[in-house]
C-alpha atoms as a PDB file:
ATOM      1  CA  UNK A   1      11.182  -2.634  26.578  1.00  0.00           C
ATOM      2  CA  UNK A   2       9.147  -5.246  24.294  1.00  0.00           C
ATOM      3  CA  UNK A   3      10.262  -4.717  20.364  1.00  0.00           C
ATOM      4  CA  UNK A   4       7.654  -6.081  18.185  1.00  0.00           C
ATOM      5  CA  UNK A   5       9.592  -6.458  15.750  1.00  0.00           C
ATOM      6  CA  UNK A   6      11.879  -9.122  17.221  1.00  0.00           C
ATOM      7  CA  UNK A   7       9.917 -10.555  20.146  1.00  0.00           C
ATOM      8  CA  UNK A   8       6.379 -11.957  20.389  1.00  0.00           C
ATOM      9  CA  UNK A   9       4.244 -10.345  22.523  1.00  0.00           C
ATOM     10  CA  UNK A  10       2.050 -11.374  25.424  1.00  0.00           C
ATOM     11  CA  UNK A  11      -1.453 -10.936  25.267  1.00  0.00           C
ATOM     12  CA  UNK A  12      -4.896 -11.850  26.634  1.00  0.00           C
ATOM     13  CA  UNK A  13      -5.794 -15.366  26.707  1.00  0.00           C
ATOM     14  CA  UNK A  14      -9.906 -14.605  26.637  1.00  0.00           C
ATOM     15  CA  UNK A  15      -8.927 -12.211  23.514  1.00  0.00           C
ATOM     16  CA  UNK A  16      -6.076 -13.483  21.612  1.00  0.00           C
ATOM     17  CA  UNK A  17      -4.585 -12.133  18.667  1.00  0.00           C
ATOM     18  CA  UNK A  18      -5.408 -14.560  15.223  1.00  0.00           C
ATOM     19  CA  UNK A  19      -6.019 -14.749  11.529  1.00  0.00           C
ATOM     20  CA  UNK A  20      -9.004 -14.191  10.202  1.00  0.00           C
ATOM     21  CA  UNK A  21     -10.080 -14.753   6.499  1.00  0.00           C
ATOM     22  CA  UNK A  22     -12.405 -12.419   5.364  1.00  0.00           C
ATOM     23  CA  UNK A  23     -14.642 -11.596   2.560  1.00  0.00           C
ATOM     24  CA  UNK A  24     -14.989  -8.022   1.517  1.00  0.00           C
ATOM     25  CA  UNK A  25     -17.626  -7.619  -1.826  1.00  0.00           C
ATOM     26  CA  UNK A  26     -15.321  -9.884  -4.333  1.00  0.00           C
ATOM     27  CA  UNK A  27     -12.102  -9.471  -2.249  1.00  0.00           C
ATOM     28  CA  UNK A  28     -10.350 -11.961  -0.216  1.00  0.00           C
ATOM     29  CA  UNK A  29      -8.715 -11.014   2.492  1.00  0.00           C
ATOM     30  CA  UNK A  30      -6.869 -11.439   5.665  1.00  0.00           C
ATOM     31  CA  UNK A  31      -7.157  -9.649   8.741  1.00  0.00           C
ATOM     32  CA  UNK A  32      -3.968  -9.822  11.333  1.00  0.00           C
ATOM     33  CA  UNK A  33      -6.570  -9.495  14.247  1.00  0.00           C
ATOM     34  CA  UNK A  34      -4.272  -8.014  17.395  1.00  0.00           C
ATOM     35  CA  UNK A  35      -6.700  -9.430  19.835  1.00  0.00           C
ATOM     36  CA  UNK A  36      -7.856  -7.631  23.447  1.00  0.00           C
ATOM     37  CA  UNK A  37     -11.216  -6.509  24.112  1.00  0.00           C
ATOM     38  CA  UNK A  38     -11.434  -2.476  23.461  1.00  0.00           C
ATOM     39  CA  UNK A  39     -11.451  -1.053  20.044  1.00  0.00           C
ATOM     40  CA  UNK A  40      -7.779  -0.699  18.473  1.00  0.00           C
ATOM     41  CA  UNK A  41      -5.873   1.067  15.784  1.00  0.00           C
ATOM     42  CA  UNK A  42      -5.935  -0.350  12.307  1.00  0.00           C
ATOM     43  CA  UNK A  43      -3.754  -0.472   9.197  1.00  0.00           C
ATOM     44  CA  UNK A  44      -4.714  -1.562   5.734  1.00  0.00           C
ATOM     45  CA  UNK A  45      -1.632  -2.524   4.180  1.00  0.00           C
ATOM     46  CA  UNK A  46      -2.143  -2.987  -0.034  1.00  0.00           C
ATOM     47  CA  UNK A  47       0.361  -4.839  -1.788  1.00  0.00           C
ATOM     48  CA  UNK A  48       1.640  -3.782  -5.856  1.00  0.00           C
ATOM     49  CA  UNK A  49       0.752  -4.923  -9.088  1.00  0.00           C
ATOM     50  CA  UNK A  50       0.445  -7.754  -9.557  1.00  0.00           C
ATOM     51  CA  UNK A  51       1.354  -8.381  -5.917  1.00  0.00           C
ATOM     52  CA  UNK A  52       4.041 -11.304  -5.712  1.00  0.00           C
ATOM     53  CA  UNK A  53       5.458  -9.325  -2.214  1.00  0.00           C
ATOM     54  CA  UNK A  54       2.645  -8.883  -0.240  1.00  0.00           C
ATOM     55  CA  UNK A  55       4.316  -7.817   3.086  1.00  0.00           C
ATOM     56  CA  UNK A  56       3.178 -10.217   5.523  1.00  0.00           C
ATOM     57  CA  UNK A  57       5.915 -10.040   7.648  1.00  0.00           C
ATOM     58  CA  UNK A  58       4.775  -6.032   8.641  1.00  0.00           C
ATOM     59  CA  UNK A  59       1.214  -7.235   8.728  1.00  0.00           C
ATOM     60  CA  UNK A  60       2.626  -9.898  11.942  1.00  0.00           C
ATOM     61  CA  UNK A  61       4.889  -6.444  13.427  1.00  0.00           C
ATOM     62  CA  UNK A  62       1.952  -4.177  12.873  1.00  0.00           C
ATOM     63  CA  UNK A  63      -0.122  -6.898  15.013  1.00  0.00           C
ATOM     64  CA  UNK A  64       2.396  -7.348  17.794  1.00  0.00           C
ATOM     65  CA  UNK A  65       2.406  -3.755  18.032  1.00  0.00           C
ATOM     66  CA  UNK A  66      -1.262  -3.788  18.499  1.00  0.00           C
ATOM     67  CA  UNK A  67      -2.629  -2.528  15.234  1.00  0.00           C
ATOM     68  CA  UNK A  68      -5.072  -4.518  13.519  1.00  0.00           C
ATOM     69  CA  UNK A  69      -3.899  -5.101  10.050  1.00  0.00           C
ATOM     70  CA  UNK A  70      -6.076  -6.231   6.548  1.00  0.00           C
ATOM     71  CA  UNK A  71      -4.678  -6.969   3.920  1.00  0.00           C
ATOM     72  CA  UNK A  72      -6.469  -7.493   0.676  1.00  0.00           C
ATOM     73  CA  UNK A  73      -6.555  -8.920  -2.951  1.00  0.00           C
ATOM     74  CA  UNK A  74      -8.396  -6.237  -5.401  1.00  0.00           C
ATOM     75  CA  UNK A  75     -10.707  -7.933  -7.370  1.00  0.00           C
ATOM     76  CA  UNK A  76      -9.559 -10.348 -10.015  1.00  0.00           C
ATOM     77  CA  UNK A  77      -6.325 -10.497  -8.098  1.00  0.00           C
ATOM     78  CA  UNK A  78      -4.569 -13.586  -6.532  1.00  0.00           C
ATOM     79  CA  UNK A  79      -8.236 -15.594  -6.349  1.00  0.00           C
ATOM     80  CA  UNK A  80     -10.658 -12.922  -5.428  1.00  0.00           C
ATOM     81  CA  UNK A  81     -13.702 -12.467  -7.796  1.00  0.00           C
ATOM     82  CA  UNK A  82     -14.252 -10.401 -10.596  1.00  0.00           C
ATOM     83  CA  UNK A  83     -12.067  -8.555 -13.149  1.00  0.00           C
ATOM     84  CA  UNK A  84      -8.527  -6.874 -12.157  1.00  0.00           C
ATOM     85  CA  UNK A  85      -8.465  -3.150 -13.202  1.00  0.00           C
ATOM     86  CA  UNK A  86      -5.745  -0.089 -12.216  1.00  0.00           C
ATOM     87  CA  UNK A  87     -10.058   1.747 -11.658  1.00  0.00           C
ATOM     88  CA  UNK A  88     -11.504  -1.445  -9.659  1.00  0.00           C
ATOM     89  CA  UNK A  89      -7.958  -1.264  -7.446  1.00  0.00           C
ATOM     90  CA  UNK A  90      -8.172   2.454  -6.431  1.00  0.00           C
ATOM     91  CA  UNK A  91     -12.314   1.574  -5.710  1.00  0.00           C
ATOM     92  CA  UNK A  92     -11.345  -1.843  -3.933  1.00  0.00           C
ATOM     93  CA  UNK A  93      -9.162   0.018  -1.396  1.00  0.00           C
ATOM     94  CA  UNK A  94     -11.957   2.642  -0.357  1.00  0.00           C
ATOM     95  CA  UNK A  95     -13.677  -0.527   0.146  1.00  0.00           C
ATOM     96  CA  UNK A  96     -11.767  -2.275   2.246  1.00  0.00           C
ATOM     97  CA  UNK A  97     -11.022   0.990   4.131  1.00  0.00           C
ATOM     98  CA  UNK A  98     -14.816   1.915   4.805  1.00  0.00           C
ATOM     99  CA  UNK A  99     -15.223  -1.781   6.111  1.00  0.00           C
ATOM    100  CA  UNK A 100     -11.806  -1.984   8.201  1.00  0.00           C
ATOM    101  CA  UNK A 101     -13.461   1.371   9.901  1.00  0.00           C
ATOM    102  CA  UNK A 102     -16.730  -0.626  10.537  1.00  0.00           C
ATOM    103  CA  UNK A 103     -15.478  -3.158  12.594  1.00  0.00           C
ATOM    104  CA  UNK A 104     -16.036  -2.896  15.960  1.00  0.00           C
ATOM    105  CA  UNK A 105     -12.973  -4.020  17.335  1.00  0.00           C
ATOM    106  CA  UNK A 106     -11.323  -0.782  15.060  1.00  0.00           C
ATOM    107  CA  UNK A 107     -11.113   2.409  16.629  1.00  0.00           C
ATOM    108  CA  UNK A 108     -12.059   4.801  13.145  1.00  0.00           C
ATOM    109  CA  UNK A 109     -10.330   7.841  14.395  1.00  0.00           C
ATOM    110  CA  UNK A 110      -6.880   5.729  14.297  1.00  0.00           C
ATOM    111  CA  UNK A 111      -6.747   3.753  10.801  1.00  0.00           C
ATOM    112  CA  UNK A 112      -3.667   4.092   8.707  1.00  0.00           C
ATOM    113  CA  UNK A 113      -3.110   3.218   5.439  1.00  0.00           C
ATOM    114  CA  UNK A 114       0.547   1.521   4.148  1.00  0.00           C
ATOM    115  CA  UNK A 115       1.089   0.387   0.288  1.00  0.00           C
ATOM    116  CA  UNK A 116       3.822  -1.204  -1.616  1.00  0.00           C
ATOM    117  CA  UNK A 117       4.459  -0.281  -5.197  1.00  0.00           C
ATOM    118  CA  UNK A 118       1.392   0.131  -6.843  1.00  0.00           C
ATOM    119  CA  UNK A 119      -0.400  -0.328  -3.626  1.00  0.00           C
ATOM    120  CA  UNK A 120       1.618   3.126  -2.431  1.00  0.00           C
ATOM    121  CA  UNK A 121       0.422   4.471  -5.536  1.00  0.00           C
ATOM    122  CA  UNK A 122      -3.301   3.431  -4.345  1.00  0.00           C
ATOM    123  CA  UNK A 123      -2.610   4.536  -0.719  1.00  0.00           C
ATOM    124  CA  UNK A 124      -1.251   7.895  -1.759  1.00  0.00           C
ATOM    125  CA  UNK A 125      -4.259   8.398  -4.123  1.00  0.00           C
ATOM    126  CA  UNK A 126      -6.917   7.436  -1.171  1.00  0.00           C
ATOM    127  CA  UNK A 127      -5.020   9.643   1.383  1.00  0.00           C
ATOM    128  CA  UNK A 128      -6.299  12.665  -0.717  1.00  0.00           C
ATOM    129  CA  UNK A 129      -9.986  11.967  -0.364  1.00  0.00           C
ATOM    130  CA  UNK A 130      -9.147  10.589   3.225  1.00  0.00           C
ATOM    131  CA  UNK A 131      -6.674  12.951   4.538  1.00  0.00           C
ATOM    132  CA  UNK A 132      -5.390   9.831   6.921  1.00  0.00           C
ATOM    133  CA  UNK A 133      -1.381   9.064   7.911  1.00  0.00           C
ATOM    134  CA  UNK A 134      -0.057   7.279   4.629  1.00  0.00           C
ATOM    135  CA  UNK A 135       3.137   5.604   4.036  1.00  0.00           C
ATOM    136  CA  UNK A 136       4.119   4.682   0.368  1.00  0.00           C
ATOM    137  CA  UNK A 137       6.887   1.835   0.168  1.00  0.00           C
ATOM    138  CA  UNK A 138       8.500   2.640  -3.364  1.00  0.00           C
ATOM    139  CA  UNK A 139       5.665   3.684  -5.031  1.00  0.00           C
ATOM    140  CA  UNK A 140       4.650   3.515  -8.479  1.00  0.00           C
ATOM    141  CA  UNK A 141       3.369   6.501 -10.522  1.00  0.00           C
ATOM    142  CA  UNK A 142       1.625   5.188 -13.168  1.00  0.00           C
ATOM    143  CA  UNK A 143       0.125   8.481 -14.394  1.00  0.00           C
ATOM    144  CA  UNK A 144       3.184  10.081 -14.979  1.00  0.00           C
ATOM    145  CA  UNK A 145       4.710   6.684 -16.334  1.00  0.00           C
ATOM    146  CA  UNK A 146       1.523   6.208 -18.711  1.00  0.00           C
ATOM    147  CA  UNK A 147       2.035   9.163 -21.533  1.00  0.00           C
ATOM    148  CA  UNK A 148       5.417   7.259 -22.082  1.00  0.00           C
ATOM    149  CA  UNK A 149       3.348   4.355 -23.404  1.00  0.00           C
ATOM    150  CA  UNK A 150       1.947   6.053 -26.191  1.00  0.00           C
ATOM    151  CA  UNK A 151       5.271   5.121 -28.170  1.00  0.00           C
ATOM    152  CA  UNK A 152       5.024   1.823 -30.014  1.00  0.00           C
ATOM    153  CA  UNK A 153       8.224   0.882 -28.680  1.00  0.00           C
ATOM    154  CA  UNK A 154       7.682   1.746 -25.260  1.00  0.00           C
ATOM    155  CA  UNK A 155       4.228  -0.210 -25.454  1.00  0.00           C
ATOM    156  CA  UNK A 156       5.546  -3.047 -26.834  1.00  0.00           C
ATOM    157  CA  UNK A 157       8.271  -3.305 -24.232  1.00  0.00           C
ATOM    158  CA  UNK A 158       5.747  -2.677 -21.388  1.00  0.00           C
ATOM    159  CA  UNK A 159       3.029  -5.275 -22.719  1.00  0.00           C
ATOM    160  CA  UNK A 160       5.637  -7.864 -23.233  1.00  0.00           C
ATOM    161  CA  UNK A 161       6.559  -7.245 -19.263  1.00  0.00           C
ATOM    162  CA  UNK A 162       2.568  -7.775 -17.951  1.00  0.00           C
ATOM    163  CA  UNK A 163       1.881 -10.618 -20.080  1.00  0.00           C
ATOM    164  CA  UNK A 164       3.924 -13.118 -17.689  1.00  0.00           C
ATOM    165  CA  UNK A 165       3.852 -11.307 -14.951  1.00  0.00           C
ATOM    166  CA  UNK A 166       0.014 -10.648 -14.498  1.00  0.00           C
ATOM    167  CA  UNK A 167      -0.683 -14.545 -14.243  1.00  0.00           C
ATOM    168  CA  UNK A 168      -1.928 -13.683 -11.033  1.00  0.00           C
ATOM    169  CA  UNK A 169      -4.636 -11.589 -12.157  1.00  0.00           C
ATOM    170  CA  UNK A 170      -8.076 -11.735 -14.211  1.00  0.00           C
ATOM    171  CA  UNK A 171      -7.013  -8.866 -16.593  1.00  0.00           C
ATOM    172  CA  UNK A 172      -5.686  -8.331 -20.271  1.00  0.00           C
ATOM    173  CA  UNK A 173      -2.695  -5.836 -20.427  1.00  0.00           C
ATOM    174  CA  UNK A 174      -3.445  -4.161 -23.506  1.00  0.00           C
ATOM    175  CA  UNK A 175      -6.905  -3.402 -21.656  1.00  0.00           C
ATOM    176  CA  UNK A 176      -4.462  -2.182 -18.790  1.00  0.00           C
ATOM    177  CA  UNK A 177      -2.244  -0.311 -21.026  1.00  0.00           C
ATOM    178  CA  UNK A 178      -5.235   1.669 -22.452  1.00  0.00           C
ATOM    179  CA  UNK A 179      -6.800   2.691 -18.815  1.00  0.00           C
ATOM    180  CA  UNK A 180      -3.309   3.752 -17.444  1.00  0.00           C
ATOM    181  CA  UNK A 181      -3.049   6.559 -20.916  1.00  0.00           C
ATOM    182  CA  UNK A 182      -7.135   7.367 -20.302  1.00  0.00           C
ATOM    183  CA  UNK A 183      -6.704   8.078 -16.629  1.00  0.00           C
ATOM    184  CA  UNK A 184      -2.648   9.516 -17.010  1.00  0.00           C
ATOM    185  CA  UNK A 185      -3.620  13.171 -16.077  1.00  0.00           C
ATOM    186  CA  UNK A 186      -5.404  12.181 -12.995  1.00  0.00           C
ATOM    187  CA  UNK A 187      -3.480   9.193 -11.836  1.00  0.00           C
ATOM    188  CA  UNK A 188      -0.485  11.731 -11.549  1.00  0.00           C
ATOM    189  CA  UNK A 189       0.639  11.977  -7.862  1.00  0.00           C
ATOM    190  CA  UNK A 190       2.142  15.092  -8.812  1.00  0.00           C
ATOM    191  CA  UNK A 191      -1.063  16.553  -9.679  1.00  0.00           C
ATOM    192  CA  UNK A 192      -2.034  15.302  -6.650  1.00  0.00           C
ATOM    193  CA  UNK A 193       0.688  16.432  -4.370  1.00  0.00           C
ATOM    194  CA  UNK A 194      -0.771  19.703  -3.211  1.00  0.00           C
ATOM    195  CA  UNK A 195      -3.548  17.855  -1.875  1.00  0.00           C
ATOM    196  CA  UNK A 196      -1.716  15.719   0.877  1.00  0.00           C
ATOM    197  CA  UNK A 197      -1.618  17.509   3.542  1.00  0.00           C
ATOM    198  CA  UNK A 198      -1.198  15.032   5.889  1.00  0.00           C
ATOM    199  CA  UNK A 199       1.698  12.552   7.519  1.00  0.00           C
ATOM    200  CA  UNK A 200       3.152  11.015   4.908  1.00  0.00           C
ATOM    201  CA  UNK A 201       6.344   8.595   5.146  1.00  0.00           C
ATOM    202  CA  UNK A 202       8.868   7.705   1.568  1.00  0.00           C
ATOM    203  CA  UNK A 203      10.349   4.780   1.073  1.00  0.00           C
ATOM    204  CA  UNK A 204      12.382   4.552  -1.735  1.00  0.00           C
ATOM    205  CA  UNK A 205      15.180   1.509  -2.471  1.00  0.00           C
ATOM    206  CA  UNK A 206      18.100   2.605  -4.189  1.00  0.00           C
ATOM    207  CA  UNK A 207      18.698  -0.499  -6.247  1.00  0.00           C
ATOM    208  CA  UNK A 208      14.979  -0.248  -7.712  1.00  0.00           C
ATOM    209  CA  UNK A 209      14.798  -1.268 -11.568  1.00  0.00           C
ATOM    210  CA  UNK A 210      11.194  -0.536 -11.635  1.00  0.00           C
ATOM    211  CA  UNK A 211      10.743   2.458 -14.155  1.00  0.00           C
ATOM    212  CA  UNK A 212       7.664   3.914 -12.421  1.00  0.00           C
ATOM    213  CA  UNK A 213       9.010   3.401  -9.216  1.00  0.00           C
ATOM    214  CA  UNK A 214      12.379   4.675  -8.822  1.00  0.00           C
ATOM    215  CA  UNK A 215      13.960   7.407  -6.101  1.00  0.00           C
ATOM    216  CA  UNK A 216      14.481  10.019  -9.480  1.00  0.00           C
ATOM    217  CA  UNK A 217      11.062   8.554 -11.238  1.00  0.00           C
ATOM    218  CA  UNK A 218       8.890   8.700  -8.278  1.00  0.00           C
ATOM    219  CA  UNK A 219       9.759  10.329  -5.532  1.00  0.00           C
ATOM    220  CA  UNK A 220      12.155  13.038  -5.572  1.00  0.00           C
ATOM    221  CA  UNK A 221       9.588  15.143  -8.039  1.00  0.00           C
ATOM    222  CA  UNK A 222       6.630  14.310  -5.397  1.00  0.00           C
ATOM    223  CA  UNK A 223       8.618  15.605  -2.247  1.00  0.00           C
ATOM    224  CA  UNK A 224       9.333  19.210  -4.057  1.00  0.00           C
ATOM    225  CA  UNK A 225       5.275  19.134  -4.246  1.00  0.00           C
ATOM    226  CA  UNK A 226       4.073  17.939  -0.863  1.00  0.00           C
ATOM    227  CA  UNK A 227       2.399  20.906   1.915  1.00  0.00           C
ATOM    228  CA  UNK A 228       4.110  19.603   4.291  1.00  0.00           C
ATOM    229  CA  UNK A 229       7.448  18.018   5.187  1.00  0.00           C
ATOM    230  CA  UNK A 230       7.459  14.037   4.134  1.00  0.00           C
ATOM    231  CA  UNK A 231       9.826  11.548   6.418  1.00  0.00           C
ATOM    232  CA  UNK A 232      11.794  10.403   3.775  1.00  0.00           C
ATOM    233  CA  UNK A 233      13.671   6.672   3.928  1.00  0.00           C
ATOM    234  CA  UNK A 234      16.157   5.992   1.034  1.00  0.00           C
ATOM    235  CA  UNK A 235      17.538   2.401   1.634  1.00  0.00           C
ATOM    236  CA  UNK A 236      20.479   0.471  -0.289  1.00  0.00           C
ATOM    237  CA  UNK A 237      18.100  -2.220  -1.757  1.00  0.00           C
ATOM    238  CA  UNK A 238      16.116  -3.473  -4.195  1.00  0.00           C
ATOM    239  CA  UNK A 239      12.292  -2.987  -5.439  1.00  0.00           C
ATOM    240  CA  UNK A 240      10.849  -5.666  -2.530  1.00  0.00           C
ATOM    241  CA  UNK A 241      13.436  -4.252   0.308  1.00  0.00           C
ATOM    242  CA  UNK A 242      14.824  -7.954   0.353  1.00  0.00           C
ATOM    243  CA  UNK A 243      17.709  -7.072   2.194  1.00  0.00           C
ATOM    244  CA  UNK A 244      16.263  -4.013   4.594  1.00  0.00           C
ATOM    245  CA  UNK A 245      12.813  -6.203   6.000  1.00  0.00           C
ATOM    246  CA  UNK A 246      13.618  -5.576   9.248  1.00  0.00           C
ATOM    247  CA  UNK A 247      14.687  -1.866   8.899  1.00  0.00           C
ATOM    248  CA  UNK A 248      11.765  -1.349   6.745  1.00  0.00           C
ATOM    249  CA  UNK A 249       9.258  -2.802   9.855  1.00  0.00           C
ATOM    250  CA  UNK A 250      11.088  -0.891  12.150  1.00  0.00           C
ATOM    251  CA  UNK A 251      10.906   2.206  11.098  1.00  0.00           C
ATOM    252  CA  UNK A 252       7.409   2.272   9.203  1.00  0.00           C
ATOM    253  CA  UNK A 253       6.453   0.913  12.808  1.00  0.00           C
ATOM    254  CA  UNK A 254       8.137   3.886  14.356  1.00  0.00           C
ATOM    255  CA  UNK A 255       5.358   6.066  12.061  1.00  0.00           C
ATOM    256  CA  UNK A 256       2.270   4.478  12.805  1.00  0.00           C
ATOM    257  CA  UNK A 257       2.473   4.505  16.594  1.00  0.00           C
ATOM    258  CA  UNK A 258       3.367   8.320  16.151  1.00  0.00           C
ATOM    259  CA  UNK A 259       0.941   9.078  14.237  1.00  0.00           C
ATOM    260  CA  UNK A 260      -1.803   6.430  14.985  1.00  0.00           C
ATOM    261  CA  UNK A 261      -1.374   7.027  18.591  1.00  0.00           C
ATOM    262  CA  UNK A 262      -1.874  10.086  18.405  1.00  0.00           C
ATOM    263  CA  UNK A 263      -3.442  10.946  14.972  1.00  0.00           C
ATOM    264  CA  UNK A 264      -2.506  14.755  13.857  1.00  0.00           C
END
């Protein structure tokens, strides 16, 4: 049986799969483009803040699977145009979602959405409105981290984290700081738990020394709040899965075609 995740695939020499650089409003992206000639399932996979793992390597196993795959920059992120904002981000992914669906190699009814870190933060959040299958790789919570920043020291501490690490982006962190408190209450994925009723896979790494991110932080308060029954993956690693990549492809793999395939 052919396993995408360790062998190439064959394919259609008049449609073969390929990259494809796109332009999406002020985004850059890239679309893994799984070739053949009918309409497909897609993914949009959405990488964290600022985005220094990016998860190409599931964006190449999503593709030999045959799911298109797009990833994307948010605005004012690794070279795209415009300002980077936690607001623009959330909008940027409806974007690229409405135009993934457009395509006409896509089939709409079977688009998926996958996020790292922030980006499962964003995915979660655009589930809700899109009640699509969702799977959140270690994601962030920045509304329920965000009250904590109110405290000079805890401010400080963050702010003096962003400033090196945002080089990446087009954005000032105390601007950041002061949109994650405005927007804490709704940004909460505990507030918006109730309202993802839909397939959802967890990731969480056990080794994770991101504060809004870890298994205690993030995710075990989320799961007591979910409708329905999450597939949970807890994994002896570390915030970018550096030592679980190919457990982490096959398994969020395993998801998709279940749920892709066959939708709800």
């Amino acid at each position: 049986m052919f396993n995408p995740v360790a062998e190439d695939q064959s394919f259609d020499n008049a449609f073969p799969p390929s990259n494809q650089s796109v332009r999406i409003g002020e985004m850059n992206g890239l679309l893994f483009h799984a070739g053949g000639s009918s309409p497909r399932p897609a993914v949009l996979l959405l990488h964290g803040f600022p985005g220094w793992e990016r998860n190409f390597d599931l964006a190449h196993v999503y593709r030999r699977a045959g799911f298109h795959t797009l990833i994307v920059h948010y605005r004012g992120a690794w070279g795209s145009s415009g300002t980077f904002s936690f607001s623009n981000a959330l909008k940027d992914a409806q974007t690229a979602l409405e135009w993934l669906r457009q395509q006409p190699m896509v089939n709409p009814t079977r688009v998926g959405l996958v996020g790292h870190s922030m980006g499962g933060w964003i995915a979660l959040a655009t589930a809700v409105t899109e009640q699509i299958p969702v799977i959140a790789i270690a994601p962030a919570n920045f509304g329920k981290f965000a009250p904590s920043l109110k405290d000079i020291t805890a401010r400080a501490a963050w702010i003096a984290w962003c400033e090196p690490n945002i080089t990446p982006l087009k954005a000032d962190a105390e601007l950041l700081t002061d949109e994650l408190i405005a927007h804490a209450a709704e940004w909460n994925l505990e507030v918006l738990a109730p309202q993802l009723d839909l397939p959802i896979m967890l990731f969480g790494a056990e080794r994770d020394a991101v504060a809004s991110c870890t298994i205690e932080f993030a995710q075990q308060p989320l799961l007591a709040l979910l409708p329905r029954k999450a597939n949970v993956q807890n994994l002896n690693t570390d915030h970018s899965f550096s030592t679980h990549r190919i457990a982490l492809a096959r398994e969020t793999l395993i998801f998709l075609q279940k749920h892709l395939e066959t939708f709800f």
